[in-house]
Protein backbone atom coordinates (compact mmCIF):
# COMPACT_ATOMS: atom_id res chain seq x y z
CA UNK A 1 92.69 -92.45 18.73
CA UNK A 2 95.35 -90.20 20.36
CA UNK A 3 93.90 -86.64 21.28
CA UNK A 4 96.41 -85.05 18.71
CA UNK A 5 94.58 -86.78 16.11
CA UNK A 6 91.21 -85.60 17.20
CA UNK A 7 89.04 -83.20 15.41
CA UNK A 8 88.74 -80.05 17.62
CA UNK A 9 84.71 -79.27 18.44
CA UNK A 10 85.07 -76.31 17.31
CA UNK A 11 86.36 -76.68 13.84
CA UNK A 12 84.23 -74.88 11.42
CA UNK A 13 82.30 -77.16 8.98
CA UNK A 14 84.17 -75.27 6.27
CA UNK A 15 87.24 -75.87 7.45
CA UNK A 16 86.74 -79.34 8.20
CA UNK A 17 85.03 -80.23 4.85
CA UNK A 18 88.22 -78.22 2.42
CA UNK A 19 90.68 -80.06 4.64
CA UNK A 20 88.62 -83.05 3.60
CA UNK A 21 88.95 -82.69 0.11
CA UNK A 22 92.87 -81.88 0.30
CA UNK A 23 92.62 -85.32 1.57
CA UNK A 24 90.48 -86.91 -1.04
CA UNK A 25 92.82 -85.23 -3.55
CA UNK A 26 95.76 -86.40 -1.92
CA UNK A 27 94.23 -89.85 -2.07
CA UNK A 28 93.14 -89.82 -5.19
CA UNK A 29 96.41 -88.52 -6.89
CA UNK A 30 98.17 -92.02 -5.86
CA UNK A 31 101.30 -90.72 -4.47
CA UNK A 32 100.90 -90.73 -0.95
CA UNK A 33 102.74 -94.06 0.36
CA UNK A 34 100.67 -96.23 1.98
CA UNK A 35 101.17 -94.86 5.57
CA UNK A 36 100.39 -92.06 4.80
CA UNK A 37 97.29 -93.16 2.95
CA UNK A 38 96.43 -94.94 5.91
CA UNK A 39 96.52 -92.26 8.17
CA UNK A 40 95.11 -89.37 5.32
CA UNK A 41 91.91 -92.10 5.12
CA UNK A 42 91.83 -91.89 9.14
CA UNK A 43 91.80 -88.20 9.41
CA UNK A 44 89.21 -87.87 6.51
CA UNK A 45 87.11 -90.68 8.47
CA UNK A 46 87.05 -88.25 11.40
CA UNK A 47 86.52 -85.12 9.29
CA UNK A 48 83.39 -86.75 7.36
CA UNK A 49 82.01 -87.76 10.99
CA UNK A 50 82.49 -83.91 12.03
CA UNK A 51 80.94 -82.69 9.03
CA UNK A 52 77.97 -85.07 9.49
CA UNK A 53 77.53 -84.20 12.89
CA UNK A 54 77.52 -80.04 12.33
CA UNK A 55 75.20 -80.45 9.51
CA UNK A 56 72.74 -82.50 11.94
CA UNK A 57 72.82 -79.92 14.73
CA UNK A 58 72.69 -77.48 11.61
CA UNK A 59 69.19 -79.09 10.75
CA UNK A 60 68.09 -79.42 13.77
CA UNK A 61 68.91 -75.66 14.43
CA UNK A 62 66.36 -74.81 11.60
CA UNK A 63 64.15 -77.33 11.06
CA UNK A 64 60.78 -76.64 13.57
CA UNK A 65 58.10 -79.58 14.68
CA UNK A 66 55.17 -79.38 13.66
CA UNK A 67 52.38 -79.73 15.73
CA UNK A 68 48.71 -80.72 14.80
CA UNK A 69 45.21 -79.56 16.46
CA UNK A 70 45.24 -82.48 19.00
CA UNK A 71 48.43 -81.56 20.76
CA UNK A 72 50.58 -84.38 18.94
CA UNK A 73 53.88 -84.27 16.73
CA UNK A 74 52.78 -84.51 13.09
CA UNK A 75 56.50 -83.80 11.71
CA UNK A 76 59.06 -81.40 10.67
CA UNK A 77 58.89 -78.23 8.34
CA UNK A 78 61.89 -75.54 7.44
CA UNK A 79 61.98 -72.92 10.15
CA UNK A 80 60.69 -69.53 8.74
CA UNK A 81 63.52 -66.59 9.16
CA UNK A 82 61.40 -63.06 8.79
């Protein structure tokens, strides 16, 4: 993969997941030759692997451990926002 053709870090999740579905629209609607298919189902490839990845530091961001009375990791719970 060519660094043109890389996703930049700091697209937004939005932005990467509506260029995503131009894509899967795109696909979907048949026209695109098959080049062009090929290289719309690499770019969405990339864009699903960005999206993955900013929801995971997403969850990460808000999800807390948990830990029990003897000091040891018993889980994960929502983080509370008050």
């Amino acid at each position: 993969m060519s660094d043109a053709s890389a996703v930049p870090a700091d697209l937004s999740f939005e932005d990467a997941l509506s260029r995503l579905e131009t894509i899967v629209s795109r696909l979907e609607s048949g026209q695109a030759p098959l080049e062009e298919s090929i290289t719309l189902y690499e770019e969405g490839a990339r864009l699903k692997a960005h999206c993955e990845a900013r929801l995971k530091a997403a969850q990460l961001r808000v999800d807390k451990i948990v830990v029990g009375a003897d000091g040891t990791a018993k889980g994960l719970e929502p983080a509370e926002f008050n």
